[in-house]
Protein backbone atom coordinates (compact mmCIF):
# COMPACT_ATOMS: atom_id res chain seq x y z
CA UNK A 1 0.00 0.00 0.00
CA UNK A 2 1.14 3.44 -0.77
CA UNK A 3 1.94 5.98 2.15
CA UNK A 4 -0.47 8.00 0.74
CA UNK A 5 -2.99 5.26 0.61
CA UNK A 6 -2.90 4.99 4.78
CA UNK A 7 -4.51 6.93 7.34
CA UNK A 8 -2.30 8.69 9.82
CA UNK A 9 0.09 6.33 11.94
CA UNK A 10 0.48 6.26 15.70
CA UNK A 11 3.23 7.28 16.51
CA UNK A 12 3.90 4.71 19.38
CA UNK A 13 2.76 1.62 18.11
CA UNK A 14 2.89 2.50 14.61
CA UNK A 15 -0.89 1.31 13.73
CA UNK A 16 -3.00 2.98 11.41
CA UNK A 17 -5.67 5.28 13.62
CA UNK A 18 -8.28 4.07 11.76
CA UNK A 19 -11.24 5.93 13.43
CA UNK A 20 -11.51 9.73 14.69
CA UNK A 21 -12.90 8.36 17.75
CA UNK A 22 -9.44 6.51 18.51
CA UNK A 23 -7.47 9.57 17.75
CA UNK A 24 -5.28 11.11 20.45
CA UNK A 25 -4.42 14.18 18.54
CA UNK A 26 -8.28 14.99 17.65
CA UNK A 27 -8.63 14.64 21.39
CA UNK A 28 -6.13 17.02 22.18
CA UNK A 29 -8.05 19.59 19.33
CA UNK A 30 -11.23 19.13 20.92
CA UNK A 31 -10.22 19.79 24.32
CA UNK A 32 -7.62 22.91 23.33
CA UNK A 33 -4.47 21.57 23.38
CA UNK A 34 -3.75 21.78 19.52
CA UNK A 35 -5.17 24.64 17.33
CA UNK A 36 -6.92 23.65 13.92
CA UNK A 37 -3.58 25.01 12.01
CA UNK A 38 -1.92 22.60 13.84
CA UNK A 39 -3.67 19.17 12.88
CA UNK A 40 -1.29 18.50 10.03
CA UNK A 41 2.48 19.05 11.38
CA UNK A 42 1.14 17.14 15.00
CA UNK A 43 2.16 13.53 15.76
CA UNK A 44 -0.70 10.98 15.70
CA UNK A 45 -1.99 8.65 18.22
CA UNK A 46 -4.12 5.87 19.49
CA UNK A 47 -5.78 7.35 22.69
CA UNK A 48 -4.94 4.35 24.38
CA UNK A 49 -1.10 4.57 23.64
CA UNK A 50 -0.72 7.69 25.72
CA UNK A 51 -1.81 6.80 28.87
CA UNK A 52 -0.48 10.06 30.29
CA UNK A 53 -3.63 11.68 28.70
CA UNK A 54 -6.22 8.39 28.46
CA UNK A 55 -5.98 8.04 32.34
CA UNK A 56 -8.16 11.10 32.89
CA UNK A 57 -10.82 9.41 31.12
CA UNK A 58 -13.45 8.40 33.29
CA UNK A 59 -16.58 6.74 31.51
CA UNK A 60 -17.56 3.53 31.88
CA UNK A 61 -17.57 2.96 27.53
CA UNK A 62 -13.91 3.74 28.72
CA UNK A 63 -11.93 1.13 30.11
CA UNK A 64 -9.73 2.45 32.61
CA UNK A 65 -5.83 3.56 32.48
CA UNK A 66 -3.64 2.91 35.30
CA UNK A 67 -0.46 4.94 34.82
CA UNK A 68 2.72 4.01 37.38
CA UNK A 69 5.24 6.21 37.44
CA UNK A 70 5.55 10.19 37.97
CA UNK A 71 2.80 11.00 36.00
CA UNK A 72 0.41 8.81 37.62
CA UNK A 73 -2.48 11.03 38.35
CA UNK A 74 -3.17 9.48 42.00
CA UNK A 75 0.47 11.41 42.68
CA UNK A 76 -0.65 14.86 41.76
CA UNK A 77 -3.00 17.47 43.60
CA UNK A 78 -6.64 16.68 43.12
CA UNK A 79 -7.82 19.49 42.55
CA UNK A 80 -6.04 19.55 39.47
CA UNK A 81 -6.90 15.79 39.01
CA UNK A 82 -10.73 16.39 38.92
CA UNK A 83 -10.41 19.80 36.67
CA UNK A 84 -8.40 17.18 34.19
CA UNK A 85 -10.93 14.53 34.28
CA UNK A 86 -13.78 16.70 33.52
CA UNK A 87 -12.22 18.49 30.50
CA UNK A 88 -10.44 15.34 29.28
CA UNK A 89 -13.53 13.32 29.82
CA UNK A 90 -16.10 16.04 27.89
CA UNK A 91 -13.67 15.81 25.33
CA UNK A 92 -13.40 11.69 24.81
CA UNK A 93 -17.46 12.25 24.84
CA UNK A 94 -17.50 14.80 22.11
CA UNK A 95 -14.78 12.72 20.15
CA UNK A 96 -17.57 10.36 20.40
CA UNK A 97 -20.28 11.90 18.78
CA UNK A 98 -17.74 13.24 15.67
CA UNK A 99 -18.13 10.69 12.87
CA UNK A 100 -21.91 9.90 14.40
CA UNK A 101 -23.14 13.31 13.66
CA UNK A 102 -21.10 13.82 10.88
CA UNK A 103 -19.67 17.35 12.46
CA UNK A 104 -17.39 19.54 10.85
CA UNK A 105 -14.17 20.28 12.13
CA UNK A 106 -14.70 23.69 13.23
CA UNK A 107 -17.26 22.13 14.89
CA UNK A 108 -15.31 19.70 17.19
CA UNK A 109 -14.08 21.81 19.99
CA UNK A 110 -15.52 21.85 23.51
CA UNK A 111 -16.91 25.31 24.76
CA UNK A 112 -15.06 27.65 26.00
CA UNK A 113 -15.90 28.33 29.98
CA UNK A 114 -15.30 31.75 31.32
């Protein structure tokens, strides 16, 4: 198969992403960590091969990350922990409903809160 022919490659396990709902770096868009300009220079990945960022997602369609180590989330303030979660979390949901309600991509990103 021609590069060109595949969808964009994780970058740790170096799988295909096949789905938008899979995609680590979509995640990141959606939740504000990467702006729309962005998208094409960005690494790709399966959500589930950064746990760093999956372990913050707390649904139960989600099966849970347990991350040893210094970044382990039960090591750092909770406070911060929660605030995580939720954003991380809204933005695994609205990953979700991408390809189901056919959205654009301008369309993707959470809310802003004030």
């Amino acid at each position: 198969m021609a590069k060109c022919d595949q969808g964009y490659l994780c970058v740790i396990c170096g799988e295909e992403v096949e789905h938008i709902e899979n995609s680590g770096l979509y995640l990141r868009y959606i939740i504000g960590e990467v702006h729309a300009e962005e998208l094409q220079g960005q690494p790709e990945h399966h959500i589930r091969c950064n746990p760093v960022l999956a372990q913050f997602i707390i649904d139960n369609e989600f099966e849970a990350i347990i991350v040893e180590g210094p970044f382990d989330k039960r090591e750092l303030d909770p406070e911060e922990v929660k605030i995580r979660e939720s954003l991380v979390t809204r933005g695994w949901r609205r990953l979700q409903e991408v390809k189901e309600k056919q959205l654009s991509i301008s369309e993707f990103p959470l809310a802003r809160s004030n």
